[in-house]
N, C-alpha and C. Protein backbone atom coordinates (compact mmCIF):
# COMPACT_ATOMS: atom_id res chain seq x y z
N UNK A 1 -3.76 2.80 29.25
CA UNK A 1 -4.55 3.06 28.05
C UNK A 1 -5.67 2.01 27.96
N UNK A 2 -6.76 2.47 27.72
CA UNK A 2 -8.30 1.26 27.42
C UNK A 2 -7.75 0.72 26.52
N UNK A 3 -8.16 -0.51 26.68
CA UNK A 3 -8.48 -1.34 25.33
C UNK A 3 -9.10 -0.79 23.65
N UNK A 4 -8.45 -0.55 22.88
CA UNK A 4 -9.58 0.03 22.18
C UNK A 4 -10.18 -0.68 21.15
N UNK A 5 -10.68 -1.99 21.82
CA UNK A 5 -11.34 -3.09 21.05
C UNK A 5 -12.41 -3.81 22.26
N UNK A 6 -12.32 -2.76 23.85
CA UNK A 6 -13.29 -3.58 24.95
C UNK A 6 -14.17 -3.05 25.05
N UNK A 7 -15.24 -2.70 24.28
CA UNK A 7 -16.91 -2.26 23.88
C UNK A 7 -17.05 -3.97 22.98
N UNK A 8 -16.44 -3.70 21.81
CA UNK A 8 -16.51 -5.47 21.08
C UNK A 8 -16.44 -6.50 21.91
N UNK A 9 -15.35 -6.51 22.58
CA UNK A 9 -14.91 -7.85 23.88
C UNK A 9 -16.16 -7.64 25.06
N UNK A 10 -16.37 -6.56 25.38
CA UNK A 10 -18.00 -6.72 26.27
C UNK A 10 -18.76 -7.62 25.57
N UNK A 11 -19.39 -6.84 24.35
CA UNK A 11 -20.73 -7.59 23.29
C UNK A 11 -20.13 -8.79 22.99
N UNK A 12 -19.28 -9.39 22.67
CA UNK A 12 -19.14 -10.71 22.07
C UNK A 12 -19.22 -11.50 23.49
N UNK A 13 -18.55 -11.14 24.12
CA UNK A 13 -18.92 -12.19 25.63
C UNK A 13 -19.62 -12.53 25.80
N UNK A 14 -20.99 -11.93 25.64
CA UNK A 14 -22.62 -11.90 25.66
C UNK A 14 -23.33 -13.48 24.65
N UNK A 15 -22.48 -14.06 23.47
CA UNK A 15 -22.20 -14.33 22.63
C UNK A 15 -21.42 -15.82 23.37
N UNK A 16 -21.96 -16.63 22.54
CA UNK A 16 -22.00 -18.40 23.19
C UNK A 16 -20.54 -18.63 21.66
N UNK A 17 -19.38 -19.46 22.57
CA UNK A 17 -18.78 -19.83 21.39
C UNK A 17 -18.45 -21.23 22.27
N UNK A 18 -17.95 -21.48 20.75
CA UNK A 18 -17.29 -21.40 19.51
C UNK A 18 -18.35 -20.74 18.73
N UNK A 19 -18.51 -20.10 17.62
CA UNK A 19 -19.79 -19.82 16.86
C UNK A 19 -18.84 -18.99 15.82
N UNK A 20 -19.51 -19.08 14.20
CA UNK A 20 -19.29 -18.65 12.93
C UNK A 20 -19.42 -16.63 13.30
N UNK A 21 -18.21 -16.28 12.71
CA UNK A 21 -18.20 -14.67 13.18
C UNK A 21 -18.35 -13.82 11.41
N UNK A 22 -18.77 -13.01 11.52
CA UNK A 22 -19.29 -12.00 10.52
C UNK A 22 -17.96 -10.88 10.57
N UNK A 23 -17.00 -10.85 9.58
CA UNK A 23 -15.65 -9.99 9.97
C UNK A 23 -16.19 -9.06 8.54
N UNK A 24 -15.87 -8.11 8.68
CA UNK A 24 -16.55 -7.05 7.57
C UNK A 24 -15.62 -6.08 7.50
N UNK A 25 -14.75 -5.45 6.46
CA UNK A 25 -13.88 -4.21 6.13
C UNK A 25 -14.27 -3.55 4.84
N UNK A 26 -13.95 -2.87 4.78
CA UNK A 26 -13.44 -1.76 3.71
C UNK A 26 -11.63 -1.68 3.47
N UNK A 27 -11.68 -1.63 2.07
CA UNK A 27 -10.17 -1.70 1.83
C UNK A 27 -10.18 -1.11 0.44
N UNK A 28 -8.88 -0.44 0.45
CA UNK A 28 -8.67 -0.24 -1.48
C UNK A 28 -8.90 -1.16 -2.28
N UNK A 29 -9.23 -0.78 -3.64
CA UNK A 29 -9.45 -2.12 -4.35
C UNK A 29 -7.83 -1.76 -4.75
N UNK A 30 -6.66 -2.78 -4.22
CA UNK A 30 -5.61 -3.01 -4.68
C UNK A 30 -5.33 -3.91 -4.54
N UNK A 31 -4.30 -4.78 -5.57
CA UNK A 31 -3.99 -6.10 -5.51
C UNK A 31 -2.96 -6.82 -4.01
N UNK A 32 -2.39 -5.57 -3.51
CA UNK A 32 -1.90 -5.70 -2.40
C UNK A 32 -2.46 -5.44 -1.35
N UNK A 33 -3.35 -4.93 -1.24
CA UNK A 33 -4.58 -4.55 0.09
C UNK A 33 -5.00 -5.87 -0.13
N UNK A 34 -5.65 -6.39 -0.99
CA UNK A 34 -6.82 -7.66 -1.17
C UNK A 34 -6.37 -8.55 -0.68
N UNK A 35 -4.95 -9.32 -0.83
CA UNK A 35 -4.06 -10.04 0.17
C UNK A 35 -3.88 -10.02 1.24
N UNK A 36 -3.76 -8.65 1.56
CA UNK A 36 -3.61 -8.10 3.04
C UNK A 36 -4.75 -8.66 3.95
N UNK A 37 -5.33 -8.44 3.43
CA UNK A 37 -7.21 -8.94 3.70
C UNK A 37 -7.41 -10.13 3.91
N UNK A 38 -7.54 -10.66 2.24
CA UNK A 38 -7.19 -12.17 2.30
C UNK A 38 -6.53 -12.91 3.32
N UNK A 39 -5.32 -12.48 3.94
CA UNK A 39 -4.71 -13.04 4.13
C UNK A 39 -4.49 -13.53 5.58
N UNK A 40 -5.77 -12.86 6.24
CA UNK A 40 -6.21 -12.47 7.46
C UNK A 40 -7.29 -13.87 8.09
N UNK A 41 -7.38 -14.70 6.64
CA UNK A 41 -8.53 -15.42 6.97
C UNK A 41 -8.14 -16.84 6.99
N UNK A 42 -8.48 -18.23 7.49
CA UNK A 42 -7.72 -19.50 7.11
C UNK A 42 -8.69 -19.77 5.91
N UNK A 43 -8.07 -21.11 5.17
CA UNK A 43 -9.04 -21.47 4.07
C UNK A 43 -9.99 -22.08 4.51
N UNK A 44 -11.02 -22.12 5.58
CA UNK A 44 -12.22 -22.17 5.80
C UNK A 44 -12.79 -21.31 6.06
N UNK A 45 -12.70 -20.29 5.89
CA UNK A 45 -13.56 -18.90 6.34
C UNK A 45 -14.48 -18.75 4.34
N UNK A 46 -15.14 -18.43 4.63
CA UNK A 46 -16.16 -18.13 3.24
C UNK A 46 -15.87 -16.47 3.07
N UNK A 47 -15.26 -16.03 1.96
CA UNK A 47 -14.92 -14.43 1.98
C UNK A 47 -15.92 -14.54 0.58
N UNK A 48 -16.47 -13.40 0.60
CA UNK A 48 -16.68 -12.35 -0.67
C UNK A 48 -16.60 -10.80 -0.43
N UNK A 49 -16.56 -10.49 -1.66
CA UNK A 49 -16.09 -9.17 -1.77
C UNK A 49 -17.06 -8.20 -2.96
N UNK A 50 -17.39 -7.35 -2.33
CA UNK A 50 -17.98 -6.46 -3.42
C UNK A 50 -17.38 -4.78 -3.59
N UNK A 51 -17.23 -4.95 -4.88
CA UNK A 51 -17.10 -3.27 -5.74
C UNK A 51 -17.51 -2.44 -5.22
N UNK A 52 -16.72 -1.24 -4.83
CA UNK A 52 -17.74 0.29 -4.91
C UNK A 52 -18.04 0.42 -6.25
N UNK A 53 -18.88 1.46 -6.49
CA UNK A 53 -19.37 1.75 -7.47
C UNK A 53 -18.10 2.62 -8.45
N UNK A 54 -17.31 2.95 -7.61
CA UNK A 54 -16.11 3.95 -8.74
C UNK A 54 -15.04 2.98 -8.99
N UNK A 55 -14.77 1.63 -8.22
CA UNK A 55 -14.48 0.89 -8.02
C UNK A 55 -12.93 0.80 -7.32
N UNK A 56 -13.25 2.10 -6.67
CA UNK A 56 -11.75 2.49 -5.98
C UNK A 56 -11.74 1.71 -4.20
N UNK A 57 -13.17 1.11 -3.85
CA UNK A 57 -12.63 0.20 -2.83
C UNK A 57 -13.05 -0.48 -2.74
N UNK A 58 -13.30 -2.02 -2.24
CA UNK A 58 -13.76 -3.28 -1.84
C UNK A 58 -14.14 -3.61 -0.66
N UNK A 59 -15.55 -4.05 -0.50
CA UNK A 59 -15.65 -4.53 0.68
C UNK A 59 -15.57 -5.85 0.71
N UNK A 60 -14.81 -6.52 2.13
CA UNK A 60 -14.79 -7.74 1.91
C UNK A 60 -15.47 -8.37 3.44
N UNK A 61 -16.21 -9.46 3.31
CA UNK A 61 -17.06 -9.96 4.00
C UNK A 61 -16.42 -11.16 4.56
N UNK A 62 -16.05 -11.70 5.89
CA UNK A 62 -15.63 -13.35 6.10
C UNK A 62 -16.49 -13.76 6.82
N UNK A 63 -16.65 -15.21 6.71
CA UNK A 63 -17.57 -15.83 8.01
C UNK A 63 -16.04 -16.75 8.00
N UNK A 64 -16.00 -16.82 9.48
CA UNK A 64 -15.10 -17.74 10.16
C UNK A 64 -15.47 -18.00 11.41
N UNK A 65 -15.14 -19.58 11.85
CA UNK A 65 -15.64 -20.21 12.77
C UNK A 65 -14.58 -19.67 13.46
N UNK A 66 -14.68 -19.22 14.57
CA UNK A 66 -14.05 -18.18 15.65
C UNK A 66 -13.96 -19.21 17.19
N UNK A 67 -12.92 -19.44 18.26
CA UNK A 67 -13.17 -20.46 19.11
C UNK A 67 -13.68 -19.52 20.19
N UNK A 68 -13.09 -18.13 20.27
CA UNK A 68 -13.65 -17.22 21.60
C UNK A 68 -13.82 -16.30 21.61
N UNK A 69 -13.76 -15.32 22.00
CA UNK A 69 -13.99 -13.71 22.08
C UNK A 69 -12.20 -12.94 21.32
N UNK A 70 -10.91 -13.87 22.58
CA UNK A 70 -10.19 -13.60 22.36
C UNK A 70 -9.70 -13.30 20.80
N UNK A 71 -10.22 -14.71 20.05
CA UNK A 71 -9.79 -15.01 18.60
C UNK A 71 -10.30 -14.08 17.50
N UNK A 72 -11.24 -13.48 18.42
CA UNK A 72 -12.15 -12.73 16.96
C UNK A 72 -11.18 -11.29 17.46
N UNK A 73 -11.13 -10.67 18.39
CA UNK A 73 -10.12 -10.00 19.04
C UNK A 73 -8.87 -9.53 18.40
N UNK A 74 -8.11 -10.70 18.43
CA UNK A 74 -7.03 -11.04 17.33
C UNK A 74 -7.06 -10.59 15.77
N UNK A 75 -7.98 -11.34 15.57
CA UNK A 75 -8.43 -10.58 13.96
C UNK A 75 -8.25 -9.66 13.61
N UNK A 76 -9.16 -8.58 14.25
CA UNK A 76 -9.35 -7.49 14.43
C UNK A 76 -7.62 -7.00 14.66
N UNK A 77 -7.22 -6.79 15.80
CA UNK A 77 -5.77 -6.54 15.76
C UNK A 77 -4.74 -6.60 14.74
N UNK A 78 -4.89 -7.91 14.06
CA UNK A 78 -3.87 -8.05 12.97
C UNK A 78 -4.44 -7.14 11.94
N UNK A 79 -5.74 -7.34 11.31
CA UNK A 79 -6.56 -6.47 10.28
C UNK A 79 -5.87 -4.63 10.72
N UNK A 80 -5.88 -4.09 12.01
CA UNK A 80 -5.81 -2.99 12.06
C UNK A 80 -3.90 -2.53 11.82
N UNK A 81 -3.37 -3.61 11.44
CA UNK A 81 -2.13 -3.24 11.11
C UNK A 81 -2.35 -2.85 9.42
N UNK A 82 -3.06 -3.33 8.98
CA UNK A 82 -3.15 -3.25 7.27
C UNK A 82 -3.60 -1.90 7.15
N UNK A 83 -2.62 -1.07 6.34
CA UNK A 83 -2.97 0.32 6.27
C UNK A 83 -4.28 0.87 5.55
N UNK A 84 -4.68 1.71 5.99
CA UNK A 84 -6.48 2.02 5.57
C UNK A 84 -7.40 1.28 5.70
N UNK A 85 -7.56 0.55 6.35
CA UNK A 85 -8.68 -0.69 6.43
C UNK A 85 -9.38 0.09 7.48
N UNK A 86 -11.00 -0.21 7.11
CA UNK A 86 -11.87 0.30 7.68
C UNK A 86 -12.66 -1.09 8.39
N UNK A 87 -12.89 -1.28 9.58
CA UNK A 87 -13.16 -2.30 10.22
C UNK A 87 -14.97 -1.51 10.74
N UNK A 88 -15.99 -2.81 10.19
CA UNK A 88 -17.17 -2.33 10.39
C UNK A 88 -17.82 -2.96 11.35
């Protein structure tokens, strides 16, 4: 089975690290999704989050200092266990 995260792992290779990564989802606005999310990030990553307009989902934004391709990789992986999360 492909990787189905090695189109990303191509482009980020391209990509000089250690370097600050741009992690971007979509999630329910629920108090247990938002954690889920949250919870994805260490306390140095800078998150915000903005409202849909009906306010039925949240997008949430991280910058985190990332050490390789692998790590941002990872992210991604754990994030795609959190049910409905839309990874952008």
């Amino acid at each position: 089975m492909e990787d189905r995260f090695e189109k990303l792992r191509e482009q980020l290779a391209l990509q000089e690290w250690p370097e600050v990564y741009l992690f971007k989802f979509i999630i329910q606005n629920t108090p247990e999704k938002l954690a889920q999310a949250t919870a994805l990030f260490d306390e140095t990553a800078e998150i915000n989050f903005h409202t849909s307009s009906n306010e039925k989902y949240v997008s949430v934004s991280a910058k985190e200092m990332m050490i390789d391709v692998d790590s941002v990789i990872r992210k991604y992986e754990k994030a795609a266990l959190i049910e409905g999360i839309i990874s952008l």
